[in-house]
N, C-alpha and C. Protein backbone atom coordinates (compact mmCIF):
# COMPACT_ATOMS: atom_id res chain seq x y z
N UNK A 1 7.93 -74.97 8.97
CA UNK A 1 6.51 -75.15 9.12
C UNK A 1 5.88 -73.82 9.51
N UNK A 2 4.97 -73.21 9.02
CA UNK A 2 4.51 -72.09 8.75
C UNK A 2 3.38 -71.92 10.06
N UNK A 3 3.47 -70.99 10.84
CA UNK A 3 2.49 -70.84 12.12
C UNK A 3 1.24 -70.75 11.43
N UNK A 4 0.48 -71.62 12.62
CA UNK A 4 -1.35 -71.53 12.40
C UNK A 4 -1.72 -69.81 12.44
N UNK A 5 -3.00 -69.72 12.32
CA UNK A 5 -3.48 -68.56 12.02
C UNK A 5 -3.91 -68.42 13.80
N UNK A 6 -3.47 -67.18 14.13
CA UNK A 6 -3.66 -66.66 15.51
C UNK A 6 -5.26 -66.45 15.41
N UNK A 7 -5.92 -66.32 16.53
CA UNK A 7 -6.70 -65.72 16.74
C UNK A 7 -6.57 -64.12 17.92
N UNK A 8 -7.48 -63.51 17.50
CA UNK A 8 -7.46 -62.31 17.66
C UNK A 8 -7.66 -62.18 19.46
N UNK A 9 -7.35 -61.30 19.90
CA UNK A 9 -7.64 -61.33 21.81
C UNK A 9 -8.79 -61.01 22.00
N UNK A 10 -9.68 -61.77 23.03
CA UNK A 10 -10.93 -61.36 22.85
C UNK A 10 -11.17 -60.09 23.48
N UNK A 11 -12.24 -59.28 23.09
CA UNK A 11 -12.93 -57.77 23.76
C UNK A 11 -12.92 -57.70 24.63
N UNK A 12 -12.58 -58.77 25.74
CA UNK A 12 -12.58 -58.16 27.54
C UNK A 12 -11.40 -58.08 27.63
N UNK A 13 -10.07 -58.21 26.68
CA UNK A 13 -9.17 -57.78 27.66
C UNK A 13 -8.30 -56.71 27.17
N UNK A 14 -8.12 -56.03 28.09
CA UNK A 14 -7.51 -54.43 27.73
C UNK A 14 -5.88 -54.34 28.26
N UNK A 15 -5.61 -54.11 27.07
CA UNK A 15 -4.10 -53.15 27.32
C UNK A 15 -3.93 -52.43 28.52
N UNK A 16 -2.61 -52.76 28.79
CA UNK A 16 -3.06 -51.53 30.23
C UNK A 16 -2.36 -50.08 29.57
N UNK A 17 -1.85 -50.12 28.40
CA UNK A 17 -1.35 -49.15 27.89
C UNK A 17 -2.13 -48.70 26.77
N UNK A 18 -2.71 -47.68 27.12
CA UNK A 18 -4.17 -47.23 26.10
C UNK A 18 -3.24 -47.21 24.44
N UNK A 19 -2.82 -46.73 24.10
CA UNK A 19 -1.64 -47.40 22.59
C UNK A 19 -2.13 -47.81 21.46
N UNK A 20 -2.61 -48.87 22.17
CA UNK A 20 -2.90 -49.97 21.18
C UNK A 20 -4.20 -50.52 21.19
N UNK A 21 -4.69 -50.69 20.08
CA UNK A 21 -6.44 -50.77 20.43
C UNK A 21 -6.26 -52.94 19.75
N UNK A 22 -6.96 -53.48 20.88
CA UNK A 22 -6.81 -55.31 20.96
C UNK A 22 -7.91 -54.84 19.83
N UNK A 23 -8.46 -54.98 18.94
CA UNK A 23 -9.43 -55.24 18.15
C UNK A 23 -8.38 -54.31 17.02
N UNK A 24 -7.70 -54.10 16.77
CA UNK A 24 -6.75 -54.21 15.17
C UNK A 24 -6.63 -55.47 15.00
N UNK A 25 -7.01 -55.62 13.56
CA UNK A 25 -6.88 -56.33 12.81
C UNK A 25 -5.52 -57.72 12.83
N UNK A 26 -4.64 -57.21 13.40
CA UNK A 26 -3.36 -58.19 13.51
C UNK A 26 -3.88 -58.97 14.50
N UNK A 27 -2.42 -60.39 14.66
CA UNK A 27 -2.86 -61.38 15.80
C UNK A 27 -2.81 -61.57 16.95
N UNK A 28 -2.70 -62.24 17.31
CA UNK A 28 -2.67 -62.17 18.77
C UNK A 28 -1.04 -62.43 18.88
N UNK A 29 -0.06 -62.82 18.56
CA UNK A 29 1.42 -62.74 18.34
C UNK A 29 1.88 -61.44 18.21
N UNK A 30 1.16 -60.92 17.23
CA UNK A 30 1.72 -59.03 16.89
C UNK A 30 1.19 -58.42 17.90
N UNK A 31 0.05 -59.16 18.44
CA UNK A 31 -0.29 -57.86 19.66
C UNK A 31 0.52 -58.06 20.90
N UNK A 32 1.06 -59.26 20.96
CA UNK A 32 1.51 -59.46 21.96
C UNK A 32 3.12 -59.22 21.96
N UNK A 33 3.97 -59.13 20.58
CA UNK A 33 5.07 -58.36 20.75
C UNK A 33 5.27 -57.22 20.21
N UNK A 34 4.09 -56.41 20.28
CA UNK A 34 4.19 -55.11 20.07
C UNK A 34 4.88 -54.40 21.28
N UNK A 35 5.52 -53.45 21.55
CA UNK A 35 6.18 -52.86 22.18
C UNK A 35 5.87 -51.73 22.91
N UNK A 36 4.59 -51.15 22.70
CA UNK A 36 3.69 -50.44 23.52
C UNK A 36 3.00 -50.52 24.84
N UNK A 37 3.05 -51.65 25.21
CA UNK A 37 2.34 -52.33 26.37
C UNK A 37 2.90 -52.99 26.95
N UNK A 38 3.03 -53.13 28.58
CA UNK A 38 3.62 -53.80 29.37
C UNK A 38 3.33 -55.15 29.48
N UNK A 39 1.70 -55.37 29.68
CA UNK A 39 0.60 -56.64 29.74
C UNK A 39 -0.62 -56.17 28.95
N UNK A 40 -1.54 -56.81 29.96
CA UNK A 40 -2.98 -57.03 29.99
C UNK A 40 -3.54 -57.32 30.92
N UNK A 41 -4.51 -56.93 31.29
CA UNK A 41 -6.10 -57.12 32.17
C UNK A 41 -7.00 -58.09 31.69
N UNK A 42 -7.15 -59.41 32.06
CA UNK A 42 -8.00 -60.17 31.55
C UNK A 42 -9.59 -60.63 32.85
N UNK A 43 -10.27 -60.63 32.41
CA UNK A 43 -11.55 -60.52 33.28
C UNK A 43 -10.88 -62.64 34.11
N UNK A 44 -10.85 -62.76 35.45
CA UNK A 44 -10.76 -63.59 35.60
C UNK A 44 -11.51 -65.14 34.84
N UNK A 45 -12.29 -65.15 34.63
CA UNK A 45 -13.49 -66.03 34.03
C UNK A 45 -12.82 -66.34 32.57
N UNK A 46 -12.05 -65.57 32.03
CA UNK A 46 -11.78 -65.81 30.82
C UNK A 46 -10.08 -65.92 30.46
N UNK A 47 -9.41 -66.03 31.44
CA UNK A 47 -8.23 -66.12 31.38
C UNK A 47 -7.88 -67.81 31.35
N UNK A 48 -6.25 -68.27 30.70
CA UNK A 48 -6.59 -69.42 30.41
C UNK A 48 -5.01 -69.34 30.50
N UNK A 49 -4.31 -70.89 30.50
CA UNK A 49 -2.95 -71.05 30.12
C UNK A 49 -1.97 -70.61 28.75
N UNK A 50 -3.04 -70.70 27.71
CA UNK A 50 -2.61 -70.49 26.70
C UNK A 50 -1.93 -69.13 26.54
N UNK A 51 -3.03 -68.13 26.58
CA UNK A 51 -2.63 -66.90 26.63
C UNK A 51 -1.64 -66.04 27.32
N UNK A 52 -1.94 -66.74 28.99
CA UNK A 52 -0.93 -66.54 29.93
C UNK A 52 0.70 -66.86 28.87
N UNK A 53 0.86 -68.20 28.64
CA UNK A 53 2.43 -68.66 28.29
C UNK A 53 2.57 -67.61 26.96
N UNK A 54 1.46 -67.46 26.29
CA UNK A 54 2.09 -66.66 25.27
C UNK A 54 2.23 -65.03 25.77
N UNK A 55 1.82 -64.50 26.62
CA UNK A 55 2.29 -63.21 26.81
C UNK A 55 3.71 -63.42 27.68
N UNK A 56 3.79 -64.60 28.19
CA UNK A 56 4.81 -64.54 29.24
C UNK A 56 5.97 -64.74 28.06
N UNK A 57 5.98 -65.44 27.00
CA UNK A 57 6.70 -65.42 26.05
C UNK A 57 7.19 -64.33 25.54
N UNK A 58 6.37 -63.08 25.38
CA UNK A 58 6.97 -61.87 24.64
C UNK A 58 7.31 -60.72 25.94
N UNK A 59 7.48 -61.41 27.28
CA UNK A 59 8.07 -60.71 28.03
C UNK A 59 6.80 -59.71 28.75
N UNK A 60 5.39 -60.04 28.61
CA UNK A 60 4.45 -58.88 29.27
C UNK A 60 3.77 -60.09 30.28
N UNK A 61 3.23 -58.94 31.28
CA UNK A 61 2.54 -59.55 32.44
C UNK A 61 1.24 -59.53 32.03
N UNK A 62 0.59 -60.33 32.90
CA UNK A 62 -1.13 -60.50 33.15
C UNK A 62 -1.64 -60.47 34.29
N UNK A 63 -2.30 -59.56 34.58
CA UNK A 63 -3.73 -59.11 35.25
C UNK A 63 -4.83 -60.13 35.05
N UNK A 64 -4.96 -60.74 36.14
CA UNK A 64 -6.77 -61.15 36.09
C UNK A 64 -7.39 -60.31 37.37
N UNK A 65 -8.51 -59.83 36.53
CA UNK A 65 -9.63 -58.94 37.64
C UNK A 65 -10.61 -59.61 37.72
N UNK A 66 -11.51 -59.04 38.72
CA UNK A 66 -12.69 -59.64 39.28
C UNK A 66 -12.67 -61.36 39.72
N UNK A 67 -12.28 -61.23 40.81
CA UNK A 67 -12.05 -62.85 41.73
C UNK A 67 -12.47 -62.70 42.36
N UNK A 68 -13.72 -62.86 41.88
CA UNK A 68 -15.44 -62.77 43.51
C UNK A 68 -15.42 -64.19 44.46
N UNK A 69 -14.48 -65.43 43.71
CA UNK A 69 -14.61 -66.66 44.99
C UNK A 69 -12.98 -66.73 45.03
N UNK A 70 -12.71 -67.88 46.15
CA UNK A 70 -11.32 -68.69 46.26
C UNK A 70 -11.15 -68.91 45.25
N UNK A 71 -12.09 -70.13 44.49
CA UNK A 71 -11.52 -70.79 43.62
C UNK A 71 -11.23 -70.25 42.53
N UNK A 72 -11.60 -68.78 42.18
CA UNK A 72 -11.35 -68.10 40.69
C UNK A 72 -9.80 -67.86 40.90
N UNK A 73 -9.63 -67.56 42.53
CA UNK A 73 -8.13 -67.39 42.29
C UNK A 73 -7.26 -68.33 42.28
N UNK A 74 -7.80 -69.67 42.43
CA UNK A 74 -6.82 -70.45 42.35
C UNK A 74 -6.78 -71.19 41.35
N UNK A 75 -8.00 -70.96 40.13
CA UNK A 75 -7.60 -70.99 38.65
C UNK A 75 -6.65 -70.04 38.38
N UNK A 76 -7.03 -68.72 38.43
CA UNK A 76 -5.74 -67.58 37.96
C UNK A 76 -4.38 -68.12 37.99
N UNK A 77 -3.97 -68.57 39.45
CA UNK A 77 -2.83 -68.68 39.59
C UNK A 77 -2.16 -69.65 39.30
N UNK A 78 -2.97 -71.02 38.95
CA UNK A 78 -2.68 -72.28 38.27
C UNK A 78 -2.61 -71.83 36.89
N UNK A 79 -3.35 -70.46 36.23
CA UNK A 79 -3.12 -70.44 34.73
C UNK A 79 -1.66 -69.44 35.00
N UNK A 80 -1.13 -69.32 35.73
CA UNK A 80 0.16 -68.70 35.66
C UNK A 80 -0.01 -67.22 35.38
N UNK A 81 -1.00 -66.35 36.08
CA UNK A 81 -0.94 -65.02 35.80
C UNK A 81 -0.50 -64.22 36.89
N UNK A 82 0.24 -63.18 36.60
CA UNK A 82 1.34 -62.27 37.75
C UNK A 82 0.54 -61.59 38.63
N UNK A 83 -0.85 -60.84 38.49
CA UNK A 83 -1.57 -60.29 39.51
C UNK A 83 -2.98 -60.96 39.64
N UNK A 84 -3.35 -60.77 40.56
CA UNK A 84 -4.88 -61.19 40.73
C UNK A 84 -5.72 -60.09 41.58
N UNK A 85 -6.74 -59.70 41.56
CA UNK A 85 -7.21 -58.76 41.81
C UNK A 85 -8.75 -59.18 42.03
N UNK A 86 -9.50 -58.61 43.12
CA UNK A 86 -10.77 -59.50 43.66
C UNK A 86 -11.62 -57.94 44.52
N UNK A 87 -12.53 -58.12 45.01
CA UNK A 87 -13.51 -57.41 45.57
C UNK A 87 -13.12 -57.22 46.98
N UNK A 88 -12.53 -58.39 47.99
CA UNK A 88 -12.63 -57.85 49.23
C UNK A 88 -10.66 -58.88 49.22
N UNK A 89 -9.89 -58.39 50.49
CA UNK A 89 -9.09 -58.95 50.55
C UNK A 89 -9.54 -60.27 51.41
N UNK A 90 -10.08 -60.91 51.92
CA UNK A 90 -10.67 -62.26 52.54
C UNK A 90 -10.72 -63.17 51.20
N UNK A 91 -10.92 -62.73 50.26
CA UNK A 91 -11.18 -63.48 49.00
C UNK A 91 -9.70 -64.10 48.31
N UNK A 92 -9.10 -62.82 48.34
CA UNK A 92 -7.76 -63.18 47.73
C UNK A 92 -6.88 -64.00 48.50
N UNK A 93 -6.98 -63.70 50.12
CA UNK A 93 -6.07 -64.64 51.31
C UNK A 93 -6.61 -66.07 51.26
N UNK A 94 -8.01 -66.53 51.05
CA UNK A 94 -8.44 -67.64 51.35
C UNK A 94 -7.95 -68.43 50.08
N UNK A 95 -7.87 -67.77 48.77
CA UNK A 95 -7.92 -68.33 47.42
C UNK A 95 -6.76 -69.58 47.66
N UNK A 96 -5.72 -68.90 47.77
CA UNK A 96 -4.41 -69.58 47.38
C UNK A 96 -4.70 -70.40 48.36
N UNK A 97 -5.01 -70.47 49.57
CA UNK A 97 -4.85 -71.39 50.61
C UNK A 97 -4.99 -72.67 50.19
């Protein structure tokens, strides 16, 4: 059975390995076992399970930035992403709580 058609990674989230530019043309599978890049930086707000399991699949981590409340971080970390990253540390200690 022949894989669905990927969609492409959206424009907020960046390689952390400048390399590879997310807006080539390939999918989100090729970008994600390309071999240039460790992870990704995904803007918290837009990070999701899906993406998470599929990078965790080709062996790269995920970054979510900007976790201005608790609860952004305790989406992040329910979508299964390895760092979280926020504005003040009070934000990040209360999240998980």
């Amino acid at each position: 059975m022949p894989y669905a058609r990927s969609r492409p990674l959206p424009a907020s989230c960046t390689p952390v390995s400048p390399q590879l530019n997310p807006r080539a043309p390939s999918g989100t599978r090729r970008f994600c076992a390309s071999a240039t890049y460790k992870g990704v930086t995904v803007p918290t707000d837009r990070v999701g399970a899906g993406l998470v399991a599929l990078m965790h699949r080709f062996g790269r981590i995920v970054a979510a930035e900007g976790a201005e409340h608790p609860r952004m971080v305790r989406s992040a970390i329910s979508a299964g992403v390895d760092i979280v990253s926020g504005p003040t540390a009070r934000v990040l200690t209360d999240g998980p709580g």
